[in-house]
C-alpha atoms as a PDB file:
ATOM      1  CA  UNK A   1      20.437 -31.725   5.777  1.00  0.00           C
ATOM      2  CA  UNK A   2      21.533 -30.624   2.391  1.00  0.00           C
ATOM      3  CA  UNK A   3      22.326 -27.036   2.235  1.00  0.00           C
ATOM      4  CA  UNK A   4      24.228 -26.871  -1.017  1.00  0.00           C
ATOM      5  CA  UNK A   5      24.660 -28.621  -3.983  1.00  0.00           C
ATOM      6  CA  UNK A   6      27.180 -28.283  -7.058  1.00  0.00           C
ATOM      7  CA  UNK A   7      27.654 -30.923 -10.288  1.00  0.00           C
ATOM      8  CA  UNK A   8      26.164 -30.946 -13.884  1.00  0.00           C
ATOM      9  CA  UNK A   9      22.610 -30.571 -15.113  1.00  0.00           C
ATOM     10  CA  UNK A  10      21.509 -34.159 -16.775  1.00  0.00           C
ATOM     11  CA  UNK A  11      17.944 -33.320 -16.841  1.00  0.00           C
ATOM     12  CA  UNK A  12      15.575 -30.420 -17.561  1.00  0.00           C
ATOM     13  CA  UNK A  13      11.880 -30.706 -16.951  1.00  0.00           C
ATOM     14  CA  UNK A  14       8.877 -27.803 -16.690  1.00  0.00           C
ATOM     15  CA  UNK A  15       9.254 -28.316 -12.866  1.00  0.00           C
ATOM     16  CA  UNK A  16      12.435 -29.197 -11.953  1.00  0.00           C
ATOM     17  CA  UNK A  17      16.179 -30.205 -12.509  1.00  0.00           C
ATOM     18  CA  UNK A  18      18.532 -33.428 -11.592  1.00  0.00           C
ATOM     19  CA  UNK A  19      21.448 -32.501 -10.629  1.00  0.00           C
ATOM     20  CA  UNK A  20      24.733 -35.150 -10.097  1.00  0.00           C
ATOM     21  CA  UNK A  21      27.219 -35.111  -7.791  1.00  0.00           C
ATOM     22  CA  UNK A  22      29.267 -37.747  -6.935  1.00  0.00           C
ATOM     23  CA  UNK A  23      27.381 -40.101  -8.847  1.00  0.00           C
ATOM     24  CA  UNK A  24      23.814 -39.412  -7.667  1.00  0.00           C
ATOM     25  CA  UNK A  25      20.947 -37.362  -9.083  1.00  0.00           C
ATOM     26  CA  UNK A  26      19.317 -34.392  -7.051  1.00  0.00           C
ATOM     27  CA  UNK A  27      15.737 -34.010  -8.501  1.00  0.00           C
ATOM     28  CA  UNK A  28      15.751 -30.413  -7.701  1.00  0.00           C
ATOM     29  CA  UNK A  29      13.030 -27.776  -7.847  1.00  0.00           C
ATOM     30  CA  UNK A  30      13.967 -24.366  -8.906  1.00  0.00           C
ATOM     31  CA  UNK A  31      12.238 -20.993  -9.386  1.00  0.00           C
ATOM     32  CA  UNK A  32      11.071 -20.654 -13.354  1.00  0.00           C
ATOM     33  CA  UNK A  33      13.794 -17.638 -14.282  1.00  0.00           C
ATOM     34  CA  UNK A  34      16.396 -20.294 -13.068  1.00  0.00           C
ATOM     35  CA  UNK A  35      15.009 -22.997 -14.919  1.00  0.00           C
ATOM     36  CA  UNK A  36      15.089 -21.322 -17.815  1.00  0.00           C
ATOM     37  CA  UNK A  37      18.431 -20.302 -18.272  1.00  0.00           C
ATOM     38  CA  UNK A  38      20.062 -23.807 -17.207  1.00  0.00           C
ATOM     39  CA  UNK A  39      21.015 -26.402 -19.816  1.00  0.00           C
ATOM     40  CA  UNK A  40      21.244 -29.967 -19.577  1.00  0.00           C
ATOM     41  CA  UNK A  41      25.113 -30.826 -19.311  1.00  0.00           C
ATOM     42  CA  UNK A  42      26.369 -27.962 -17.742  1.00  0.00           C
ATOM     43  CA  UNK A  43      27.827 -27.378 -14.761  1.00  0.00           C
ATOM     44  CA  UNK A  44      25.619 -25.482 -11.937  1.00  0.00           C
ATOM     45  CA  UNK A  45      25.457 -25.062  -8.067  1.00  0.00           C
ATOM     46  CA  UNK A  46      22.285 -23.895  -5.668  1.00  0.00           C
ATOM     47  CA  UNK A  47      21.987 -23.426  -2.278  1.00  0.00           C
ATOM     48  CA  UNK A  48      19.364 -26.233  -1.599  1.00  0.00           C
ATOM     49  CA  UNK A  49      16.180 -25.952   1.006  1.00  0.00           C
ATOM     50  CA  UNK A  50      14.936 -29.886   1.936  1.00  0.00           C
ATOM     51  CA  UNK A  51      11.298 -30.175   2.587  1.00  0.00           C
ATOM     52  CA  UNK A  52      10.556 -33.464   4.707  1.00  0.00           C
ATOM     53  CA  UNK A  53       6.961 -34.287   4.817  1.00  0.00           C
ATOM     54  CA  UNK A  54       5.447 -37.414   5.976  1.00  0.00           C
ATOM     55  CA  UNK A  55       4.661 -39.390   2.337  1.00  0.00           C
ATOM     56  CA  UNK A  56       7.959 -36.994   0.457  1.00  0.00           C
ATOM     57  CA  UNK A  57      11.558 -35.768   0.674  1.00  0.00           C
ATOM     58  CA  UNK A  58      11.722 -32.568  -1.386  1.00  0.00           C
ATOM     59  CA  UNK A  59      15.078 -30.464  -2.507  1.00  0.00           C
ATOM     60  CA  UNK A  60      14.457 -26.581  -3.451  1.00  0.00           C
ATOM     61  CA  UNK A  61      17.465 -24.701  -5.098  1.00  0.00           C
ATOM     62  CA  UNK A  62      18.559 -20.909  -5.242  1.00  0.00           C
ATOM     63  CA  UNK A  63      21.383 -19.373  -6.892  1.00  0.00           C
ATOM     64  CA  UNK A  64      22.265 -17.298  -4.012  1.00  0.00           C
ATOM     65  CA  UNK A  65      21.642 -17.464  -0.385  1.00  0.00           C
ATOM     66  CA  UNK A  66      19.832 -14.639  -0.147  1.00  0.00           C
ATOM     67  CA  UNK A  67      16.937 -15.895  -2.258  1.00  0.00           C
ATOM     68  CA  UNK A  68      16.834 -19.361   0.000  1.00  0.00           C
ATOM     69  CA  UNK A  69      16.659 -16.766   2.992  1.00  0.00           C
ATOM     70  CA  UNK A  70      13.355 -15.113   1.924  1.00  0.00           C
ATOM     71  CA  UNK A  71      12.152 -18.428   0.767  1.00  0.00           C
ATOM     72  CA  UNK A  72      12.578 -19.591   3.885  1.00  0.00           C
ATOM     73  CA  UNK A  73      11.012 -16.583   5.173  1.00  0.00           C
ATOM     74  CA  UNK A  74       8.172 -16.910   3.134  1.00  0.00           C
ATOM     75  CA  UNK A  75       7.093 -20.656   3.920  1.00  0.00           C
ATOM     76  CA  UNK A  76       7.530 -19.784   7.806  1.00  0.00           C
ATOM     77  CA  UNK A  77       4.167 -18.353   7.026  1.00  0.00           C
ATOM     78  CA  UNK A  78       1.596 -20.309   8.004  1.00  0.00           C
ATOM     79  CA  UNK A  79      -0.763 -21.455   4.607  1.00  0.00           C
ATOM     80  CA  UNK A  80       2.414 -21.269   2.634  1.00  0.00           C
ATOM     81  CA  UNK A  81       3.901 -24.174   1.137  1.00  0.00           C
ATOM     82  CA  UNK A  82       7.253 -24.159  -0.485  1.00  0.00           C
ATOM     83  CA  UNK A  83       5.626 -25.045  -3.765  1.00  0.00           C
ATOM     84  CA  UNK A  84       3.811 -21.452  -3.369  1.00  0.00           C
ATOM     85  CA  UNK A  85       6.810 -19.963  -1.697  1.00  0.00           C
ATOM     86  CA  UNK A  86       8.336 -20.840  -5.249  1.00  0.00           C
ATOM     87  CA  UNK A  87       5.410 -19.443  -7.058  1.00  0.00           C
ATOM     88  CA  UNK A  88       6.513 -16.118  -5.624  1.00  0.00           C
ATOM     89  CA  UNK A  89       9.750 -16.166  -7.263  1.00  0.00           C
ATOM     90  CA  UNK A  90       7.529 -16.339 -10.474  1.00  0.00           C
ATOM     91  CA  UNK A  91       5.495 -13.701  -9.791  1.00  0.00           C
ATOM     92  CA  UNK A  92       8.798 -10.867  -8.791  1.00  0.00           C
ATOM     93  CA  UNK A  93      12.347 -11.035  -8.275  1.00  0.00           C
ATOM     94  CA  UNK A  94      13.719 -11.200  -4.832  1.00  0.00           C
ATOM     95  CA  UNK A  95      14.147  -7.298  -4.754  1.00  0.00           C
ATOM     96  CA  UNK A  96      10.655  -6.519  -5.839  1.00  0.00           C
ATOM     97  CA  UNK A  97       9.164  -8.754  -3.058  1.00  0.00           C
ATOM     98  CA  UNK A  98      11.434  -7.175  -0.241  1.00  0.00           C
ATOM     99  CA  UNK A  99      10.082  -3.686  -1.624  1.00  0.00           C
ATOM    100  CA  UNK A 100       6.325  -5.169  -1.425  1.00  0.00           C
ATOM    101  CA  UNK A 101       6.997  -6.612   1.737  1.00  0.00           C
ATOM    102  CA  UNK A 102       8.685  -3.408   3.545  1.00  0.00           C
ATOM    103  CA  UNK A 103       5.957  -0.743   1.263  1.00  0.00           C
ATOM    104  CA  UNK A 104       2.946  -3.443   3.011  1.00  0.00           C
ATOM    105  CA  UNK A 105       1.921  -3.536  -0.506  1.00  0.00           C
ATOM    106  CA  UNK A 106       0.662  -7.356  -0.788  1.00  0.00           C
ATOM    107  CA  UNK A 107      -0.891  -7.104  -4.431  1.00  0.00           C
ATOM    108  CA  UNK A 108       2.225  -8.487  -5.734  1.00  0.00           C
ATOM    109  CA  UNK A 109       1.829 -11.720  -3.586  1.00  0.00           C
ATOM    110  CA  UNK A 110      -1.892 -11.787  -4.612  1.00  0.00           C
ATOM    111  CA  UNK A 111      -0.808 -12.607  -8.294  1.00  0.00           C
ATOM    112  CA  UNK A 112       0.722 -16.006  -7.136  1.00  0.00           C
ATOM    113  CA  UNK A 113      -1.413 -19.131  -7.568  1.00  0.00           C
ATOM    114  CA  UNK A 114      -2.399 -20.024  -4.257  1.00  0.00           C
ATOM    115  CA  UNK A 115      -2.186 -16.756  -2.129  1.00  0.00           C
ATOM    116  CA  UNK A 116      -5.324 -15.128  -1.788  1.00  0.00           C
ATOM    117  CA  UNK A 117      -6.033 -11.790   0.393  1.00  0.00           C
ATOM    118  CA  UNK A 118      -6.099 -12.940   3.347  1.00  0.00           C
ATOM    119  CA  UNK A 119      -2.504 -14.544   2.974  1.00  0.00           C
ATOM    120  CA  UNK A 120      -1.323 -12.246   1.317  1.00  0.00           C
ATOM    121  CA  UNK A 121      -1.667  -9.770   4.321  1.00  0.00           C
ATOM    122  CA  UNK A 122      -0.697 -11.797   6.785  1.00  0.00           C
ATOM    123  CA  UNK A 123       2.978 -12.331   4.649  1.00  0.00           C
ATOM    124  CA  UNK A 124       3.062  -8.392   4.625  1.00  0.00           C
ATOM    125  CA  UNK A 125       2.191  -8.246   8.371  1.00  0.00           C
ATOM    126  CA  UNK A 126       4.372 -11.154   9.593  1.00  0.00           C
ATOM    127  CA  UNK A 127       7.545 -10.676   7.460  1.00  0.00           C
ATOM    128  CA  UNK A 128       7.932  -6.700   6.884  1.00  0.00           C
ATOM    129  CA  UNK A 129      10.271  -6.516  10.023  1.00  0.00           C
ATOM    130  CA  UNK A 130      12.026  -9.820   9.459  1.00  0.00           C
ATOM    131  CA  UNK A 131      13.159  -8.486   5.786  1.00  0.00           C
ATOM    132  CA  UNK A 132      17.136  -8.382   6.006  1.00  0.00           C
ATOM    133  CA  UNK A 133      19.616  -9.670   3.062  1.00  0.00           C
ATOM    134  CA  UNK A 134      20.750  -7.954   0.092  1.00  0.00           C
ATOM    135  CA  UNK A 135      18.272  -8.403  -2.310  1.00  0.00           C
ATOM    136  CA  UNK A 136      18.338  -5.043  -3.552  1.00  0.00           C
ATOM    137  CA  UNK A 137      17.619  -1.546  -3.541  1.00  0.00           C
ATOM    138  CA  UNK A 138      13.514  -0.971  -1.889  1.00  0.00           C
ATOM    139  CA  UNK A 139      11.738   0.551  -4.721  1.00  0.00           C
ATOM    140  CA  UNK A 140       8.417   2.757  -4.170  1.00  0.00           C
ATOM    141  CA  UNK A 141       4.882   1.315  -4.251  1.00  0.00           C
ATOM    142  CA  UNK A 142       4.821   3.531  -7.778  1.00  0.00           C
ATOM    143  CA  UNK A 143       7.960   1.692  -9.538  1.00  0.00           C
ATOM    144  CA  UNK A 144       6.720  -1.698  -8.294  1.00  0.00           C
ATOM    145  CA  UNK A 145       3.289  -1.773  -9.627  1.00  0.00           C
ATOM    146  CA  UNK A 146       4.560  -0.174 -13.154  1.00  0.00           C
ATOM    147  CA  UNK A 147       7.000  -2.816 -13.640  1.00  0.00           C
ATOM    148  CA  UNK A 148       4.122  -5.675 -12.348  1.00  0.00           C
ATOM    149  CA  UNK A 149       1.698  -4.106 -14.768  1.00  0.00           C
ATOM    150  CA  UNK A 150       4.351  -3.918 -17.296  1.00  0.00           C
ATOM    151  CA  UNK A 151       5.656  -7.680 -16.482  1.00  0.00           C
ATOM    152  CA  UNK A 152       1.635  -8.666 -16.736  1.00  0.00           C
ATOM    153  CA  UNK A 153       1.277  -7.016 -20.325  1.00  0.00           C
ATOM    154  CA  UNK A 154       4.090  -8.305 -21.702  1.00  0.00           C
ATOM    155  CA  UNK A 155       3.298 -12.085 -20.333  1.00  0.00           C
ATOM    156  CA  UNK A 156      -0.539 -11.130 -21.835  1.00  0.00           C
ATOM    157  CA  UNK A 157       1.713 -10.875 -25.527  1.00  0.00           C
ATOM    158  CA  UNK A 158       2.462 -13.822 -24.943  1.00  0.00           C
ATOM    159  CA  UNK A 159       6.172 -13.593 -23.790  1.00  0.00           C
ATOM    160  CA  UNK A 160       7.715 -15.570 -20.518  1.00  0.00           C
ATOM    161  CA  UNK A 161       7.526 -13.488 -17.034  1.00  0.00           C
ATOM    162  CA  UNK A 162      11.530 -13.659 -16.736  1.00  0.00           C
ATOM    163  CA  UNK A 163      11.777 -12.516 -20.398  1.00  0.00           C
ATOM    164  CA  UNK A 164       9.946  -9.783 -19.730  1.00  0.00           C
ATOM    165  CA  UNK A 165      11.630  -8.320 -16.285  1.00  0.00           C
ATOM    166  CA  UNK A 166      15.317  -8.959 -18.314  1.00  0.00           C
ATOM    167  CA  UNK A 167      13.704  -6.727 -20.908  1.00  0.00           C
ATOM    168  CA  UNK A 168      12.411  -4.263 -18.221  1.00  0.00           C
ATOM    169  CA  UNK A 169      15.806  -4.050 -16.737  1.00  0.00           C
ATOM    170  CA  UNK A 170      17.211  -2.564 -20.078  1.00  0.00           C
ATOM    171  CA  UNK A 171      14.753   0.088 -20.134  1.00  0.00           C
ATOM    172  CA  UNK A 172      15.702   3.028 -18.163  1.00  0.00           C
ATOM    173  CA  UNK A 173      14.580   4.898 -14.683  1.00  0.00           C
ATOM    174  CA  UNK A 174      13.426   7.749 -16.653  1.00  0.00           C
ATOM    175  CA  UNK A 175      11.095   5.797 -18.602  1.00  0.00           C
ATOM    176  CA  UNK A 176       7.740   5.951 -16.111  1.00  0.00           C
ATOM    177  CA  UNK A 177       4.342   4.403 -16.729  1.00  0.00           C
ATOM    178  CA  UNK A 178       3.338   1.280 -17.465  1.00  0.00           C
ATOM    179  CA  UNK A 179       2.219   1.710 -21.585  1.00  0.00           C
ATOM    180  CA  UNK A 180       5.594   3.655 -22.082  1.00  0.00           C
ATOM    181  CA  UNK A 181       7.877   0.798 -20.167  1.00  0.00           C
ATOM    182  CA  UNK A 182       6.157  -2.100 -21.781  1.00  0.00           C
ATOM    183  CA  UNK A 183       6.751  -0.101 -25.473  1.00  0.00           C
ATOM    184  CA  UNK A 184      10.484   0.340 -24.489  1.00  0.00           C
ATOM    185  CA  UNK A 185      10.670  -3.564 -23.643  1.00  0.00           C
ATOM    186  CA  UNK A 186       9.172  -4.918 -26.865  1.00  0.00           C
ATOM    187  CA  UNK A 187      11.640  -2.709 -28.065  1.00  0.00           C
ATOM    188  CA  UNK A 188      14.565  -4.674 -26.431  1.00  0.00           C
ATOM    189  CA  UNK A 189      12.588  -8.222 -26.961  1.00  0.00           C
ATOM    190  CA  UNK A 190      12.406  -7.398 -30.785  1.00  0.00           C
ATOM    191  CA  UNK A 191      15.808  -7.046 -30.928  1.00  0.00           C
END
């Protein structure tokens, strides 16, 4: 089993990346954030989940174990593939799905394509004692959904999800409420 990979980028695609090493190309799927800050020719390295199904042989990346951890958690749900299980990384950063996970606040994992209600809860029910790994600080159920509002506005403008939580890192803990975080960020995207 492949559990980690390291070589240069020779292609890019929407979906994925190939990777070589040693003379052979990974195809590689990666979370969007990830894909968008890799270039083709550059040197990279992920910590690799392979998916064996009956008709496919699939290779996931992370830049840090402790994202392959929860995506492992997250596909040990039943109904959850790892193509969804990568949708989540879309949706929230690693930290932000801990906090949803441990606050049993499953509207974050409702925003991913192909997680209704239903599957939502049973992630929150199955996983919120399993949660371990540095991911982060747990934030409140209030913090979360005023960055995920904030995140959803800013993608409505028209700019990319990961653009938009870089910019809502910059703003500060004492800015509070969705309208006044998402002014602060087109602040710091307009720069």
């Amino acid at each position: 089993m492949l559990a980690y990979i390291k070589g240069q980028v020779k292609l890019k695609t929407e979906q994925f990346v190939v990777v070589e090493n040693g003379g052979i190309g990974y195809k590689i799927f990666v979370p969007a954030d990830i894909l968008v800050e890799l270039k083709e020719g550059e040197e990279t390295e992920f910590y690799t989940y392979q998916h064996v199904r009956e008709d496919a042989l699939l290779l996931f990346g992370f830049k840090s174990y402790n994202q392959l951890q929860l995506f492992e958690l997250l596909i040990s749900i039943s109904g959850v593939g790892p193509k969804t299980a990568l949708g989540v990384f879309a949706v929230a950063e690693p930290a932000d799905i801990k906090s949803a996970i441990v606050n049993e606040d499953a509207s974050v994992l409702k925003k991913v394509s192909g997680i209704g209600a239903k599957t939502a809860e049973r992630i929150v029910l199955e996983l919120k004692n399993k949660i371990k790994g540095d991911f982060g600080e747990i934030r409140t159920k209030e913090e979360m959904s005023g960055d995920v509002d904030s995140i959803e506005a800013l993608v409505s403008l028209g700019y990319p999800a990961n653009e938009a939580r870089e910019a809502l890192r910059e703003v500060g803990k004492e800015v509070v409420g969705a309208s006044d975080r998402v002014r602060e960020a087109l602040k710091v995207l307009g720069k």
